[in-house]
C-alpha atoms as a PDB file:
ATOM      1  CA  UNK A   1     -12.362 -26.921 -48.452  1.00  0.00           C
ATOM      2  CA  UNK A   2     -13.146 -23.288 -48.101  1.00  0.00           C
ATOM      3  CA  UNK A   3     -11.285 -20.283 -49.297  1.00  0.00           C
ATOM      4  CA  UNK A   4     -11.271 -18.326 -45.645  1.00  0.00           C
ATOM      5  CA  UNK A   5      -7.747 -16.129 -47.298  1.00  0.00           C
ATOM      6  CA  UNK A   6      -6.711 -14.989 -50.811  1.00  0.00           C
ATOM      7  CA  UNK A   7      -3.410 -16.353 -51.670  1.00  0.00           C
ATOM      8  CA  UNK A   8      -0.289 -14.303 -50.423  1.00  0.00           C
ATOM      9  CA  UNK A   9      -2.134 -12.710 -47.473  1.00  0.00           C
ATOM     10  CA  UNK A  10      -2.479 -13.859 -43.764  1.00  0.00           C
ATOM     11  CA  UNK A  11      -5.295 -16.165 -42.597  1.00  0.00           C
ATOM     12  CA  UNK A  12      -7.334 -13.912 -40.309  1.00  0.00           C
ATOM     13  CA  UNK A  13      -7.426 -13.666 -37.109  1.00  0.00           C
ATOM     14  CA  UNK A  14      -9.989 -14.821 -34.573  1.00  0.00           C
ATOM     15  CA  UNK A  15     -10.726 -12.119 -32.821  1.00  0.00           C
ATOM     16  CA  UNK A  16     -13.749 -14.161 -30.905  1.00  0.00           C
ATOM     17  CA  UNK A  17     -13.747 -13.040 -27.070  1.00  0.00           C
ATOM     18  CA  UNK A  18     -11.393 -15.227 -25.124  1.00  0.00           C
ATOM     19  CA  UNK A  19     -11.946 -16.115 -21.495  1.00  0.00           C
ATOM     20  CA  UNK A  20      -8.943 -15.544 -19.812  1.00  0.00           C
ATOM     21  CA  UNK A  21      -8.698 -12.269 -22.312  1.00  0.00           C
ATOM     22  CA  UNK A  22     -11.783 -10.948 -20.166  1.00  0.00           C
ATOM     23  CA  UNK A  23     -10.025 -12.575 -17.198  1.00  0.00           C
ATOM     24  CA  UNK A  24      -6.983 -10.433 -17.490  1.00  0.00           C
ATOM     25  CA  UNK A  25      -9.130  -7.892 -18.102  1.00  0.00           C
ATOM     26  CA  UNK A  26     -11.282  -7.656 -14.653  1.00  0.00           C
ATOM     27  CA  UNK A  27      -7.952  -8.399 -12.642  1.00  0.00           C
ATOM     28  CA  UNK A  28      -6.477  -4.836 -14.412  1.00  0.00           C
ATOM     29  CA  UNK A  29      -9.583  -3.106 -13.523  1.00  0.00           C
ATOM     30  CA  UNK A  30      -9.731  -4.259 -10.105  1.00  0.00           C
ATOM     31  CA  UNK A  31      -6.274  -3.769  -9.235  1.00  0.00           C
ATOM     32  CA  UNK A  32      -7.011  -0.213 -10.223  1.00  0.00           C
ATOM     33  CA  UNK A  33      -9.231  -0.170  -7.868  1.00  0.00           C
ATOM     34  CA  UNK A  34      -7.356  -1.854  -5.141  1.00  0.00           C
ATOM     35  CA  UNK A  35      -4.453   1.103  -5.758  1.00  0.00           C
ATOM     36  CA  UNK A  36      -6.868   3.710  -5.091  1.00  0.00           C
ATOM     37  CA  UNK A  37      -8.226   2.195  -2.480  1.00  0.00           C
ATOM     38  CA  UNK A  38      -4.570   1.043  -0.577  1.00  0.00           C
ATOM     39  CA  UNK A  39      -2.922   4.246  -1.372  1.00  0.00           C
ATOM     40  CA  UNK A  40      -1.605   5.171   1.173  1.00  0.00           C
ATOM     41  CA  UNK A  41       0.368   1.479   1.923  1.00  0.00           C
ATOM     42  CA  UNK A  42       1.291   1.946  -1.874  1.00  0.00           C
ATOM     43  CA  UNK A  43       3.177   5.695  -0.446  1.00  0.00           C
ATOM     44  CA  UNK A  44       4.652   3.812   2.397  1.00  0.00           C
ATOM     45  CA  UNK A  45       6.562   1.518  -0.472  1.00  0.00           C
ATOM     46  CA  UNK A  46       6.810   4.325  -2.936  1.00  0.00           C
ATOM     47  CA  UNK A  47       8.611   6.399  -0.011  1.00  0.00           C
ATOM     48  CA  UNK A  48      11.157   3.349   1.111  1.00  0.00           C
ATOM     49  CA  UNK A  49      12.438   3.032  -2.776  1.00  0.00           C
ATOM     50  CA  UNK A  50      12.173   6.798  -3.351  1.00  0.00           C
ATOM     51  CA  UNK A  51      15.083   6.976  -0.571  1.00  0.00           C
ATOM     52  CA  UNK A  52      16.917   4.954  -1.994  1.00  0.00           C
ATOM     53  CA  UNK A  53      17.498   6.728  -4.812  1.00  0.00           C
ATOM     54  CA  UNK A  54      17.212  10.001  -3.503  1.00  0.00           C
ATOM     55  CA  UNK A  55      20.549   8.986  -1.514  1.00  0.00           C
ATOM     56  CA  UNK A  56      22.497   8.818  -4.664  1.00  0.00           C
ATOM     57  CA  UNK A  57      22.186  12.680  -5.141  1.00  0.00           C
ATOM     58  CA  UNK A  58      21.989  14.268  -1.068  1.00  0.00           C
ATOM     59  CA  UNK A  59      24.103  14.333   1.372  1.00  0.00           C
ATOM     60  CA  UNK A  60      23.792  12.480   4.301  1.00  0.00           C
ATOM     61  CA  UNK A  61      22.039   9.493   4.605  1.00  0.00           C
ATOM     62  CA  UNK A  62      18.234   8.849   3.514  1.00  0.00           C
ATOM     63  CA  UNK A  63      15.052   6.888   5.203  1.00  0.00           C
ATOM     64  CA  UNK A  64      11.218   7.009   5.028  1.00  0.00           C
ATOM     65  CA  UNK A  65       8.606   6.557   7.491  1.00  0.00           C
ATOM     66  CA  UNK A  66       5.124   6.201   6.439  1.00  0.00           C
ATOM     67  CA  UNK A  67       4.998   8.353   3.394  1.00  0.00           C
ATOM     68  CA  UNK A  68       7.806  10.447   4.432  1.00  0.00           C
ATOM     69  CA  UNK A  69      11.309  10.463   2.572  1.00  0.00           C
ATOM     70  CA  UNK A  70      13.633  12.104   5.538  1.00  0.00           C
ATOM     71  CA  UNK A  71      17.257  12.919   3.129  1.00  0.00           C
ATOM     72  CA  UNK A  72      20.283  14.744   4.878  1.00  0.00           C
ATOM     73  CA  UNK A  73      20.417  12.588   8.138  1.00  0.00           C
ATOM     74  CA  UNK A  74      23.930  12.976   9.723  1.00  0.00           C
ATOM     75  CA  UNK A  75      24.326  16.425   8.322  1.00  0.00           C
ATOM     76  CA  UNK A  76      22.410  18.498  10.828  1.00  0.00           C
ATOM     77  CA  UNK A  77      20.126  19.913   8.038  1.00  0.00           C
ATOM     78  CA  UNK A  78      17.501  16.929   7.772  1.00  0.00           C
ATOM     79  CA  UNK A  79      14.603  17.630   5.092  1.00  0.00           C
ATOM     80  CA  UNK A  80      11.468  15.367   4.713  1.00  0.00           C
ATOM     81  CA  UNK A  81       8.900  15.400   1.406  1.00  0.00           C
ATOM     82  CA  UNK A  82       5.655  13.950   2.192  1.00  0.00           C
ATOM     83  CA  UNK A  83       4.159  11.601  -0.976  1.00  0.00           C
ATOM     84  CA  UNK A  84       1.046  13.090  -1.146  1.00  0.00           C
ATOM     85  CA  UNK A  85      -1.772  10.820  -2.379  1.00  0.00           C
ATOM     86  CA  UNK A  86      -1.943  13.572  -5.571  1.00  0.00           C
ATOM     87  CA  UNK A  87       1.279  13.348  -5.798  1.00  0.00           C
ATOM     88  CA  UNK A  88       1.608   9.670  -5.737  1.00  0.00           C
ATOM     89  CA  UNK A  89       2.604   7.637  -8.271  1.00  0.00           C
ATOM     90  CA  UNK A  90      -0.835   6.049  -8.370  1.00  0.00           C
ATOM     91  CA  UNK A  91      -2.497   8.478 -10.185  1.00  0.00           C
ATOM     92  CA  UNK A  92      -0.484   7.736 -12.941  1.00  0.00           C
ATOM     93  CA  UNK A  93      -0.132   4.153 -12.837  1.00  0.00           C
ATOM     94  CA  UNK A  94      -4.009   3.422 -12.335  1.00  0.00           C
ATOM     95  CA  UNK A  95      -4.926   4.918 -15.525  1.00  0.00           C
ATOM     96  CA  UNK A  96      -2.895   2.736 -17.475  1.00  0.00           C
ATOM     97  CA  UNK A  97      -4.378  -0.483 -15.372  1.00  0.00           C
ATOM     98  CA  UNK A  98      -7.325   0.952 -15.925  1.00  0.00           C
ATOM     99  CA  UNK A  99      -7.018   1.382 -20.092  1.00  0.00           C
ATOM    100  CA  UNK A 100      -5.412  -1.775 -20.162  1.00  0.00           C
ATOM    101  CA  UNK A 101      -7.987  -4.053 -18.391  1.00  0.00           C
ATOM    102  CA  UNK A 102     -10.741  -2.327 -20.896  1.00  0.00           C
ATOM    103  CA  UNK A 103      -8.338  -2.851 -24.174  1.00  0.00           C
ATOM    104  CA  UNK A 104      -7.894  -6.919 -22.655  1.00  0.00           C
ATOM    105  CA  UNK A 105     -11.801  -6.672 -22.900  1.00  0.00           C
ATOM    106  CA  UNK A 106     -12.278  -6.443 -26.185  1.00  0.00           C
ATOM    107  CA  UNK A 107     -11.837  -8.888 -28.346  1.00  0.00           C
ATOM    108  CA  UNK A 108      -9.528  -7.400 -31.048  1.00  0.00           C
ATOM    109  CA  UNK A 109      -6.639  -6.195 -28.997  1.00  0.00           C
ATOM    110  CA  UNK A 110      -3.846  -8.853 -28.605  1.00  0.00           C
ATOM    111  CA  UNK A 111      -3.102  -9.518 -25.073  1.00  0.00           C
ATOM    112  CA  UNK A 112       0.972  -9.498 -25.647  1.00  0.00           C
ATOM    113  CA  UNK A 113       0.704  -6.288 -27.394  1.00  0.00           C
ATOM    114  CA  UNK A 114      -1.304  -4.833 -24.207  1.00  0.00           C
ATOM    115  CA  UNK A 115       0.763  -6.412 -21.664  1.00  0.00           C
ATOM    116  CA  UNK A 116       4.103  -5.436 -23.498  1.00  0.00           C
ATOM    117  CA  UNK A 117       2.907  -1.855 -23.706  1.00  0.00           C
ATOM    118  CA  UNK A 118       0.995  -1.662 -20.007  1.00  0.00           C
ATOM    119  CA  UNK A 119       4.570  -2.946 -18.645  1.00  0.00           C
ATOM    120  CA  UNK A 120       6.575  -0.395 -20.664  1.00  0.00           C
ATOM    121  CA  UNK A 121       4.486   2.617 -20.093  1.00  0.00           C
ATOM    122  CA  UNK A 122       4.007   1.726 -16.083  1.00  0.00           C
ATOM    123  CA  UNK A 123       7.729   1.665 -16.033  1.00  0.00           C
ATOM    124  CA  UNK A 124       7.956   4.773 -18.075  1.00  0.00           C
ATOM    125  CA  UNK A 125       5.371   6.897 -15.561  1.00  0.00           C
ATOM    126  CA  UNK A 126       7.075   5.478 -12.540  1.00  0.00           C
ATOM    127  CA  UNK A 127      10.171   6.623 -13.389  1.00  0.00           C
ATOM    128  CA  UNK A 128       9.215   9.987 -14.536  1.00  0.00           C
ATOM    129  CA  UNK A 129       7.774  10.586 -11.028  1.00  0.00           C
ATOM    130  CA  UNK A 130      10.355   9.334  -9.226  1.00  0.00           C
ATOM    131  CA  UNK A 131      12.732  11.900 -11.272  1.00  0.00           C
ATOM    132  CA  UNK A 132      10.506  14.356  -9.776  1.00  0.00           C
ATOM    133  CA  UNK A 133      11.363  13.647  -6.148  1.00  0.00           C
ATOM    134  CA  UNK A 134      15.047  13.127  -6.609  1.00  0.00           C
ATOM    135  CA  UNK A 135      15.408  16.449  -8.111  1.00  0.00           C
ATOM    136  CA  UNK A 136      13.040  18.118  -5.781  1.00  0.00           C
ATOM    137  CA  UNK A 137      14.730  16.420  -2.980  1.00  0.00           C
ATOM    138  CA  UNK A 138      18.372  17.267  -4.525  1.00  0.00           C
ATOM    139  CA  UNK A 139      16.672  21.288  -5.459  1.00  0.00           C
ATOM    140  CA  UNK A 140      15.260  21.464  -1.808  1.00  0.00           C
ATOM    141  CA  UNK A 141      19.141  20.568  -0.358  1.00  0.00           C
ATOM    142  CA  UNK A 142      20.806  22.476  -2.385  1.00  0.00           C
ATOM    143  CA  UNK A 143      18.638  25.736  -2.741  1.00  0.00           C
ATOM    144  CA  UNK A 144      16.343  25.590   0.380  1.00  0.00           C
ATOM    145  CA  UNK A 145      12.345  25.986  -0.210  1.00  0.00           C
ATOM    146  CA  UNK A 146      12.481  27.927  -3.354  1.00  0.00           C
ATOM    147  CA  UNK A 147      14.355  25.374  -5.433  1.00  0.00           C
ATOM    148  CA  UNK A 148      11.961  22.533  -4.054  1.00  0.00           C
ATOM    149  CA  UNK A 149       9.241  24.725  -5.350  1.00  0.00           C
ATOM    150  CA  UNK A 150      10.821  25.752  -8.362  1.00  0.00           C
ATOM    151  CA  UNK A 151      10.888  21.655  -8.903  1.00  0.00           C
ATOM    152  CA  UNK A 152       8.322  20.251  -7.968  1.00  0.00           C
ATOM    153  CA  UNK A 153       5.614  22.478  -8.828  1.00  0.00           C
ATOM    154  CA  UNK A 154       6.980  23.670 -12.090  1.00  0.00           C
ATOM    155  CA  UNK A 155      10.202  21.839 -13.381  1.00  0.00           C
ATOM    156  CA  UNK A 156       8.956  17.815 -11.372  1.00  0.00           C
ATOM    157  CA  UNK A 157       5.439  18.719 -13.173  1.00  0.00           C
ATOM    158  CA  UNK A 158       5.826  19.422 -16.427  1.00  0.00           C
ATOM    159  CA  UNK A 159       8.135  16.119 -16.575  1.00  0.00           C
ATOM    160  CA  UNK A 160       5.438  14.201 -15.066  1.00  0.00           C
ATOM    161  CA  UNK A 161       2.913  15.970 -17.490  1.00  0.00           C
ATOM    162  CA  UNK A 162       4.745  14.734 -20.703  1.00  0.00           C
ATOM    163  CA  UNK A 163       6.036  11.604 -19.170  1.00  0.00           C
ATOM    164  CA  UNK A 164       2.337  10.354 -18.259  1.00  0.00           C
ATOM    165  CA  UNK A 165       0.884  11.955 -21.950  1.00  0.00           C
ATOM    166  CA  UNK A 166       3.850   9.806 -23.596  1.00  0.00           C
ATOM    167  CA  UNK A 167       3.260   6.743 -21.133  1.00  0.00           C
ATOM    168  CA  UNK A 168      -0.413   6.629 -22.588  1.00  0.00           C
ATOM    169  CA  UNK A 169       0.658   6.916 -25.676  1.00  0.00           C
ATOM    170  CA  UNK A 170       3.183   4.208 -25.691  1.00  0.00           C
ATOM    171  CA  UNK A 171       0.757   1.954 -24.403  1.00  0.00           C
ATOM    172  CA  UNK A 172      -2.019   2.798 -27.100  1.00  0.00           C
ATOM    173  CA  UNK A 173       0.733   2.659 -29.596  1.00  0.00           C
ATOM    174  CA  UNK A 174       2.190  -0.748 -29.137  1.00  0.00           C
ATOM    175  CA  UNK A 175      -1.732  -2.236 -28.188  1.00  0.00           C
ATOM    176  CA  UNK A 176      -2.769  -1.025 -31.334  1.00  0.00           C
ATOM    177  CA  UNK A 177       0.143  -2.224 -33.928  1.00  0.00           C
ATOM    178  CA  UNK A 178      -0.976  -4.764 -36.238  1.00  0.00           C
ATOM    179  CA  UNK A 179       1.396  -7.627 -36.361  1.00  0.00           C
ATOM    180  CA  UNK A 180       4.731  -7.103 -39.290  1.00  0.00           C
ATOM    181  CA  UNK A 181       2.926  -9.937 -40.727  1.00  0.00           C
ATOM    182  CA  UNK A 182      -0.273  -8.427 -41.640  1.00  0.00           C
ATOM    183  CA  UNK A 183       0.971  -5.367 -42.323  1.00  0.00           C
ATOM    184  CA  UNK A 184       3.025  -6.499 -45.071  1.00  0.00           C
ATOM    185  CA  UNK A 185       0.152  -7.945 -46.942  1.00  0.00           C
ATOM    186  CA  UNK A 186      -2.127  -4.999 -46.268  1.00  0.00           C
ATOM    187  CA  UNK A 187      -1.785  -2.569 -49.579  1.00  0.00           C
END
C-alpha cells in the first residue's frame, strides 16, 4: 500500500495523454480546416437560416440564394446582403475549433470541460453574428443604406467584437476550471 493522497484531499488525477483525447483533438483541428476551406457552402447554409430569422423583423417575405439573404420580397422594395467570407461566421467559429482541438491535446485539460465550453462559446459567436445581420437587414429596411452602414460596420461590429472576445473567454474559462472537488481541498 502506498500513500499516492494525504487524507481529506482528492486522489490525483491522471493527467497521462489519452488516445481518443488526441483523437478529438486532430478532428477539431481539421474541421477548422475543412471550414476554411468549404466556406463558401458553409455561407450558402449560414444565408438559408439567416433568412429565417431575418423574416421575423422585415417585411415581406425572406429567401437566400448562394450566399445571398434577399428580405422584403412581395413589397416591391427587395434588399439582398451578401455573407461575405470576412464576414462569415467562420472566422469566428474556427478559432474556437481551432483552440479547442490544441487544449484536447494536452493532457491536463478535461475533455467535458473543453467540449462544454467549445459548444457554449460556438453558440455564443454564432449568435452574436447572426444579431448582426438581422439588425443590419432590419437598419437597411427601415433607414435605406445609411442605417445598414451605421449597423453593420459600426453598431453589427462592435457586437461581434465583444461577443467573439467573450466567446474565447468562456471557452478558456470553463476548460480551465478545476473540478468543485479539488478546489475545495486546495488551501
Amino acid at each position: 500500500m502506498t500513500a499516492d493522497h494525504t487524507i481529506g484531499s482528492a486522489p490525483a488525477r491522471d493527467t497521462s495523454s489519452r488516445p481518443w483525447h488526441a483523437a478529438a483533438g486532430m478532428l477539431l483541428l481539421a474541421s477548422a480546416v475543412f471550414l476554411i476551406v468549404e466556406q463558401a457552402g458553409f455561407r450558402t447554409i449560414e444565408a438559408a437560416v439567416t433568412a429565417r430569422v431575418v423574416q421575423l423583423v422585415t417585411a415581406g417575405h425572406t429567401n437566400s440564394a448562394g450566399s445571398i439573404v434577399y428580405f422584403g420580397l412581395g413589397t416591391g422594395d427587395v434588399e439582398g446582403i451578401v455573407i461575405t467570407t470576412l464576414c462569415s461566421t467562420v472566422v469566428l467559429v474556427t478559432p474556437l475549433l481551432a483552440l479547442s482541438g490544441i487544449l484536447l491535446l494536452m493532457p491536463s485539460f478535461r475533455a467535458v470541460r473543453v467540449t462544454l465550453g467549445l459548444l457554449l462559446a460556438l453558440a455564443l459567436a454564432a449568435a452574436c453574428n447572426l444579431a448582426r445581420y438581422v439588425a443590419a437587414a432590419a437598419a437597411m429596411q427601415r433607414w435605406g443604406r445609411a442605417g445598414f452602414d451605421l449597423v453593420h460596420e459600426y453598431l453589427g461590429s462592435l457586437l461581434v467584437i465583444f461577443g467573439f472576445a467573450a466567446a474565447f473567454i468562456l471557452l478558456l474559462w470553463i476548460a480551465t476550471r478545476r473540478p468543485r472537488s479539488s478546489r475545495r481541498h486546495t488551501a
